[in-house]
C-alpha atoms as a PDB file:
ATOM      1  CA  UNK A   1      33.277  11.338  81.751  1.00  0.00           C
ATOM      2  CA  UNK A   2      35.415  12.392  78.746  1.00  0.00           C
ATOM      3  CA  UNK A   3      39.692  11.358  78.755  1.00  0.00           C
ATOM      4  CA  UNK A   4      42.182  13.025  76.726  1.00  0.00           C
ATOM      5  CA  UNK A   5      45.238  10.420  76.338  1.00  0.00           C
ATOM      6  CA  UNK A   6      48.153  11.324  74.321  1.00  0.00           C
ATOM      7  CA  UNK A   7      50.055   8.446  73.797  1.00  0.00           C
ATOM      8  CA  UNK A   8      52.720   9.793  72.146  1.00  0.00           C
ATOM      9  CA  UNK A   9      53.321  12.371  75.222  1.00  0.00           C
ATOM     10  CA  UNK A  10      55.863  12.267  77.694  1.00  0.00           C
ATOM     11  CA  UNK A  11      54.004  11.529  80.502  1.00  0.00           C
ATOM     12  CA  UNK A  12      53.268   8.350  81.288  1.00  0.00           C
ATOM     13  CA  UNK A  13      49.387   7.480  80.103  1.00  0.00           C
ATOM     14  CA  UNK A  14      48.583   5.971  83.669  1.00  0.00           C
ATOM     15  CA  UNK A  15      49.861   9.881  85.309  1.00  0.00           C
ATOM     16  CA  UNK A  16      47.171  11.578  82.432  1.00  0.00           C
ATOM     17  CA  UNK A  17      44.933   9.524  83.448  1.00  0.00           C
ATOM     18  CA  UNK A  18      45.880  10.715  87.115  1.00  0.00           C
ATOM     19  CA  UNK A  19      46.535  14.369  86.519  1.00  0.00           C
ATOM     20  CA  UNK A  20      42.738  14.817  84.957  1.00  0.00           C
ATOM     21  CA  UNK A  21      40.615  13.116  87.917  1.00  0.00           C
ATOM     22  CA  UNK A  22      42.407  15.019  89.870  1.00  0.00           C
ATOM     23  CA  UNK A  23      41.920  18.575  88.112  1.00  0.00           C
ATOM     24  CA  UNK A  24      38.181  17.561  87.244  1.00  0.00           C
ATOM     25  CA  UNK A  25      37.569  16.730  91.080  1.00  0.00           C
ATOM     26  CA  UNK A  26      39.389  19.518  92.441  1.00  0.00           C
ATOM     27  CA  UNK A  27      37.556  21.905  90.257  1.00  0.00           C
ATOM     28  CA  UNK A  28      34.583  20.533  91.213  1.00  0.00           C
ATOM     29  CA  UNK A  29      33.429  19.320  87.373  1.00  0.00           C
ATOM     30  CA  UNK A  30      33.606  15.583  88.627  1.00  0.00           C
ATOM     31  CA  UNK A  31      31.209  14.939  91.750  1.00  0.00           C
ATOM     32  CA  UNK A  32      31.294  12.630  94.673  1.00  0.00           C
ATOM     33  CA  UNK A  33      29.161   9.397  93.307  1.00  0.00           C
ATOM     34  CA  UNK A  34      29.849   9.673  89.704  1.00  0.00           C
ATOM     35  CA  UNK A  35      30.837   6.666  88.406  1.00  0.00           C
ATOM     36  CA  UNK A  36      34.211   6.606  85.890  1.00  0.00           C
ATOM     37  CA  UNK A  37      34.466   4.351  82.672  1.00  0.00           C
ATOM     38  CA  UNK A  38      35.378   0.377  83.962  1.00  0.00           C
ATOM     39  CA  UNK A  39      38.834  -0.293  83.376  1.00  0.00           C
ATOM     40  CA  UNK A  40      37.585  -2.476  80.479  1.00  0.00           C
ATOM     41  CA  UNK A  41      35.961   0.506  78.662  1.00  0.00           C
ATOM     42  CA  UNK A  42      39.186   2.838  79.108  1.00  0.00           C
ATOM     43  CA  UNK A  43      41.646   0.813  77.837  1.00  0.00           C
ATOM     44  CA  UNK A  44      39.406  -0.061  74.677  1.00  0.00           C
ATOM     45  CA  UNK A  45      38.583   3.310  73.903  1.00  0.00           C
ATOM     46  CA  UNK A  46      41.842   4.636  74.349  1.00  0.00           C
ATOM     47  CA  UNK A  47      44.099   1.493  72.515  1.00  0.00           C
ATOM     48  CA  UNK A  48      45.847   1.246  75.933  1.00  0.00           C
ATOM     49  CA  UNK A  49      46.874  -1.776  77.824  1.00  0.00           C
ATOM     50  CA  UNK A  50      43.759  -2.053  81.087  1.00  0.00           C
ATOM     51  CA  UNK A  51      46.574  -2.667  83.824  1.00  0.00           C
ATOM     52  CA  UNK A  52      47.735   0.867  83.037  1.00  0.00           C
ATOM     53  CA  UNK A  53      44.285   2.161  83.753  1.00  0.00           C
ATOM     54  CA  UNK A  54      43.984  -0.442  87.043  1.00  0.00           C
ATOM     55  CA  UNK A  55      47.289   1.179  87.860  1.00  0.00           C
ATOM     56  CA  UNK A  56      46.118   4.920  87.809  1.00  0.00           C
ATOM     57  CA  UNK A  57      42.617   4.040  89.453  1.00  0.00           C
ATOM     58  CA  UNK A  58      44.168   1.982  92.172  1.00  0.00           C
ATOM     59  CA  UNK A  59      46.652   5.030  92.973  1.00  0.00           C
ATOM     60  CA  UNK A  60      43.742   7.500  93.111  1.00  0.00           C
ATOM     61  CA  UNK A  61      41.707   5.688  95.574  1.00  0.00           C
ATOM     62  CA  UNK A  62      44.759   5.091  97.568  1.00  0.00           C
ATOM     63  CA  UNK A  63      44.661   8.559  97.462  1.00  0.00           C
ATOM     64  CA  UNK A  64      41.202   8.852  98.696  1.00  0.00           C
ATOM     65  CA  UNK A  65      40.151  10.279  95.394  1.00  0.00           C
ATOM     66  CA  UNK A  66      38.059   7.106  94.423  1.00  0.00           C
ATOM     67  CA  UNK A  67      35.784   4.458  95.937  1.00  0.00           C
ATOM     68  CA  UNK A  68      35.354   1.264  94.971  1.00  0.00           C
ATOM     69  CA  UNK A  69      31.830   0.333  94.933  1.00  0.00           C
ATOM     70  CA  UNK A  70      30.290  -3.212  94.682  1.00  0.00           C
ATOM     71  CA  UNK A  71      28.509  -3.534  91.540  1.00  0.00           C
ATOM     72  CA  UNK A  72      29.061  -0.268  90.136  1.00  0.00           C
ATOM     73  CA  UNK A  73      33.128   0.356  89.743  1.00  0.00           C
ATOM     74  CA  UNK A  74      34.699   3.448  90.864  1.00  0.00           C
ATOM     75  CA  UNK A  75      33.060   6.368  91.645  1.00  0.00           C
ATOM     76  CA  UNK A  76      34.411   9.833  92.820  1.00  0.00           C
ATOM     77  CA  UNK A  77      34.786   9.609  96.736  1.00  0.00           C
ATOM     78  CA  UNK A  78      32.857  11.961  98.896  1.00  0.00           C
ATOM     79  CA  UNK A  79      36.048  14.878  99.082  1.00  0.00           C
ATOM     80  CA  UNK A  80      35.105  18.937  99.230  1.00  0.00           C
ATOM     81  CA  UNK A  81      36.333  20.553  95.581  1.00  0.00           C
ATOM     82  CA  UNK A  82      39.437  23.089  96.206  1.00  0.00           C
ATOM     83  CA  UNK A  83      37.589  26.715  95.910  1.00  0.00           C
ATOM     84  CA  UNK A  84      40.900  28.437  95.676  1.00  0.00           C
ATOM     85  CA  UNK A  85      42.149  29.456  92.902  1.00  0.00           C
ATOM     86  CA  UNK A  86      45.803  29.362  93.833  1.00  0.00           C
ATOM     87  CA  UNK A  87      45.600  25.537  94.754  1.00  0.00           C
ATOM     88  CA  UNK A  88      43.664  24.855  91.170  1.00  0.00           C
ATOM     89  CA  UNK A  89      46.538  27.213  89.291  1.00  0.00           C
ATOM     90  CA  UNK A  90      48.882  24.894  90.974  1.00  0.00           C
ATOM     91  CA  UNK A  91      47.614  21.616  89.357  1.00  0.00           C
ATOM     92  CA  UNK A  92      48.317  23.575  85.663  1.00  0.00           C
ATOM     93  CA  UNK A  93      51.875  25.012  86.553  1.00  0.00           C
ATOM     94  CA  UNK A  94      53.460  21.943  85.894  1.00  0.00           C
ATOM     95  CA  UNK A  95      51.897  21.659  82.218  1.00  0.00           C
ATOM     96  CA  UNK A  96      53.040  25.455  81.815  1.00  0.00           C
ATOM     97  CA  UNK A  97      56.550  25.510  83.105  1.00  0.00           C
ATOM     98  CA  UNK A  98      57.229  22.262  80.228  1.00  0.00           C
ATOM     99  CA  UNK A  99      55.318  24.347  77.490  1.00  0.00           C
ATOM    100  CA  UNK A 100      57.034  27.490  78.802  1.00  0.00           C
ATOM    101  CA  UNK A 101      60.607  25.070  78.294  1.00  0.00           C
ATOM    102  CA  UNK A 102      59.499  23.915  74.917  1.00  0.00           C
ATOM    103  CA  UNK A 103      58.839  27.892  73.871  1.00  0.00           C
ATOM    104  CA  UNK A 104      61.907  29.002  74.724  1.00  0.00           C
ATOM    105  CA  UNK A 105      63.921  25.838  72.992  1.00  0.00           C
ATOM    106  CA  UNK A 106      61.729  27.090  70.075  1.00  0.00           C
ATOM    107  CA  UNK A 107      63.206  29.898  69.898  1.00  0.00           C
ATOM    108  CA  UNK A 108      59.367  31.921  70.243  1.00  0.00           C
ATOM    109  CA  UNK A 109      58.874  35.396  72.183  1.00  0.00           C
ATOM    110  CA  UNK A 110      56.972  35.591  74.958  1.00  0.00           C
ATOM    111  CA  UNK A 111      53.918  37.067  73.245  1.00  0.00           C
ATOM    112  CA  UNK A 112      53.563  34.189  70.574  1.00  0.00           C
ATOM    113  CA  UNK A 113      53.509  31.864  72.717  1.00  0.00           C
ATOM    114  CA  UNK A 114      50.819  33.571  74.917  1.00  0.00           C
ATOM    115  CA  UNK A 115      49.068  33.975  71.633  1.00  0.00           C
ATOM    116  CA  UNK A 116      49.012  30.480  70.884  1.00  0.00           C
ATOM    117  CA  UNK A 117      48.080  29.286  74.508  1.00  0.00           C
ATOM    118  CA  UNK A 118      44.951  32.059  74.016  1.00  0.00           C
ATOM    119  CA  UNK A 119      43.457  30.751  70.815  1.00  0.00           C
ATOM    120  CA  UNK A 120      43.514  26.721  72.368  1.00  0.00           C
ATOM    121  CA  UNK A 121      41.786  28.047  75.489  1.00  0.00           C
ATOM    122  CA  UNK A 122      39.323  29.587  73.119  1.00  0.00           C
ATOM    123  CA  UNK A 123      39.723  26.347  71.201  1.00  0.00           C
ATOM    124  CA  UNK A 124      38.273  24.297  74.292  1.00  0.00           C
ATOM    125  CA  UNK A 125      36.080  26.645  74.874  1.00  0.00           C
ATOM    126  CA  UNK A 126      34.419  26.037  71.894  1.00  0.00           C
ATOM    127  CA  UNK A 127      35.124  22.384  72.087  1.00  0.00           C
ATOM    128  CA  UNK A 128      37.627  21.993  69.309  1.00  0.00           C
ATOM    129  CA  UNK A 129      39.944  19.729  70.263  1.00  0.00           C
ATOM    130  CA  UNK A 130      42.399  19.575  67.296  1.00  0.00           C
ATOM    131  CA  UNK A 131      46.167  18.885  68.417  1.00  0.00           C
ATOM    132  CA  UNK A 132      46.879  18.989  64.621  1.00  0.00           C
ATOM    133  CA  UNK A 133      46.254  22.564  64.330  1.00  0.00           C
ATOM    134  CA  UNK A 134      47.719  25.298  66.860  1.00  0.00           C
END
Protein backbone atom coordinates (compact mmCIF):
# COMPACT_ATOMS: atom_id res chain seq x y z
CA UNK A 1 0.00 0.00 0.00
CA UNK A 2 1.54 3.07 -1.71
CA UNK A 3 0.91 7.02 0.12
CA UNK A 4 1.25 10.15 -1.66
CA UNK A 5 1.98 12.96 1.14
CA UNK A 6 2.54 16.43 0.14
CA UNK A 7 3.81 18.17 2.88
CA UNK A 8 3.93 21.33 1.58
CA UNK A 9 -0.02 21.10 0.67
CA UNK A 10 -2.73 22.69 2.32
CA UNK A 11 -4.32 19.97 3.73
CA UNK A 12 -3.36 18.77 6.71
CA UNK A 13 -0.96 15.43 6.17
CA UNK A 14 -3.11 13.40 8.80
CA UNK A 15 -6.61 14.38 6.27
CA UNK A 16 -4.24 12.90 3.02
CA UNK A 17 -3.60 10.31 4.78
CA UNK A 18 -7.52 10.10 5.43
CA UNK A 19 -8.83 11.20 2.08
CA UNK A 20 -6.73 8.15 0.23
CA UNK A 21 -7.94 5.06 2.50
CA UNK A 22 -10.93 6.27 1.99
CA UNK A 23 -10.93 6.65 -1.98
CA UNK A 24 -8.77 3.33 -2.23
CA UNK A 25 -11.51 1.45 -0.06
CA UNK A 26 -14.40 2.94 -1.59
CA UNK A 27 -13.15 2.10 -4.99
CA UNK A 28 -12.59 -1.12 -4.01
CA UNK A 29 -8.46 -1.06 -4.75
CA UNK A 30 -7.88 -1.59 -0.89
CA UNK A 31 -9.64 -4.91 0.45
CA UNK A 32 -11.11 -5.95 3.72
CA UNK A 33 -7.93 -7.77 5.57
CA UNK A 34 -5.15 -5.93 4.00
CA UNK A 35 -2.93 -4.81 6.35
CA UNK A 36 -1.62 -0.82 6.09
CA UNK A 37 2.08 0.29 6.83
CA UNK A 38 2.56 0.42 11.08
CA UNK A 39 2.48 3.82 12.17
CA UNK A 40 6.26 3.41 12.66
CA UNK A 41 6.87 2.70 8.92
CA UNK A 42 4.61 5.77 7.72
CA UNK A 43 5.98 8.35 9.52
CA UNK A 44 9.65 7.19 8.53
CA UNK A 45 8.99 6.93 5.04
CA UNK A 46 7.17 9.96 4.74
CA UNK A 47 9.59 12.44 7.26
CA UNK A 48 6.34 12.96 9.25
CA UNK A 49 5.83 13.09 12.92
CA UNK A 50 3.97 9.07 13.84
CA UNK A 51 1.20 10.79 16.10
CA UNK A 52 -0.03 12.42 12.89
CA UNK A 53 -0.35 9.03 11.30
CA UNK A 54 -1.90 7.48 14.89
CA UNK A 55 -4.18 10.46 14.49
CA UNK A 56 -5.54 9.66 10.90
CA UNK A 57 -5.64 5.76 11.61
CA UNK A 58 -7.43 6.18 14.88
CA UNK A 59 -10.13 8.50 13.03
CA UNK A 60 -10.62 5.90 10.28
CA UNK A 61 -11.38 3.05 12.46
CA UNK A 62 -13.59 5.23 14.45
CA UNK A 63 -15.05 5.44 11.31
CA UNK A 64 -15.36 1.80 10.82
CA UNK A 65 -12.92 1.99 7.98
CA UNK A 66 -10.11 0.09 9.95
CA UNK A 67 -9.62 -2.75 12.44
CA UNK A 68 -7.23 -3.09 14.79
CA UNK A 69 -5.88 -6.47 14.85
CA UNK A 70 -3.66 -8.12 17.57
CA UNK A 71 -0.38 -8.81 16.19
CA UNK A 72 -0.80 -7.58 12.83
CA UNK A 73 -1.79 -3.57 12.98
CA UNK A 74 -4.56 -2.21 11.03
CA UNK A 75 -6.13 -3.79 8.41
CA UNK A 76 -9.05 -2.63 6.10
CA UNK A 77 -12.39 -3.56 7.98
CA UNK A 78 -14.81 -5.89 6.37
CA UNK A 79 -17.11 -2.72 4.53
CA UNK A 80 -18.84 -3.34 0.79
CA UNK A 81 -16.77 -0.88 -1.87
CA UNK A 82 -19.25 2.04 -3.21
CA UNK A 83 -20.17 0.67 -6.94
CA UNK A 84 -21.60 4.00 -7.86
CA UNK A 85 -20.02 6.16 -9.63
CA UNK A 86 -21.70 9.29 -8.39
CA UNK A 87 -20.70 8.51 -4.67
CA UNK A 88 -16.83 7.79 -5.94
CA UNK A 89 -17.04 11.29 -8.19
CA UNK A 90 -18.02 12.78 -4.94
CA UNK A 91 -14.82 11.85 -2.96
CA UNK A 92 -12.74 13.86 -6.06
CA UNK A 93 -15.06 17.04 -6.22
CA UNK A 94 -13.51 18.51 -3.43
CA UNK A 95 -9.85 18.20 -5.01
CA UNK A 96 -11.52 19.70 -8.30
CA UNK A 97 -13.54 22.60 -7.08
CA UNK A 98 -9.79 23.92 -5.23
CA UNK A 99 -7.91 23.17 -8.60
CA UNK A 100 -10.89 24.60 -10.49
CA UNK A 101 -10.27 27.95 -7.79
CA UNK A 102 -6.58 27.91 -8.38
CA UNK A 103 -7.33 27.93 -12.48
CA UNK A 104 -9.35 30.63 -12.46
CA UNK A 105 -6.95 32.85 -9.94
CA UNK A 106 -4.46 31.82 -12.71
CA UNK A 107 -5.97 33.49 -14.96
CA UNK A 108 -6.20 29.91 -17.43
CA UNK A 109 -9.31 29.09 -19.82
CA UNK A 110 -11.28 26.41 -19.27
CA UNK A 111 -9.71 24.20 -21.92
CA UNK A 112 -6.03 24.50 -20.54
CA UNK A 113 -6.79 23.58 -17.61
CA UNK A 114 -8.75 20.46 -18.80
CA UNK A 115 -5.69 19.91 -20.87
CA UNK A 116 -3.45 19.83 -18.09
CA UNK A 117 -5.76 17.68 -15.74
CA UNK A 118 -5.80 15.11 -19.07
CA UNK A 119 -2.09 14.63 -19.54
CA UNK A 120 -1.60 13.87 -15.31
CA UNK A 121 -4.42 11.34 -15.58
CA UNK A 122 -2.47 9.90 -18.44
CA UNK A 123 0.54 10.65 -16.26
CA UNK A 124 -0.80 8.12 -13.49
CA UNK A 125 -1.80 6.04 -15.80
CA UNK A 126 1.44 5.40 -16.83
CA UNK A 127 2.76 5.72 -13.36
CA UNK A 128 4.66 8.95 -13.62
CA UNK A 129 4.29 10.65 -10.73
CA UNK A 130 6.26 13.91 -11.28
CA UNK A 131 4.66 17.05 -9.41
CA UNK A 132 7.67 18.96 -10.90
CA UNK A 133 6.45 18.74 -14.33
CA UNK A 134 2.67 19.51 -15.41
Amino acid sequence: MRFSIQPSAAEPIYRQIVEQVRRHVDSGQWRAGEELPSVRSLAQEHAINPMTVSKAYSLLEAEGLLERRRGMGMVIAAVKPSSRASQRLALLAPALQAAALQAAQLGLSAEDALALFKRCLQDQARGDHNDDNP
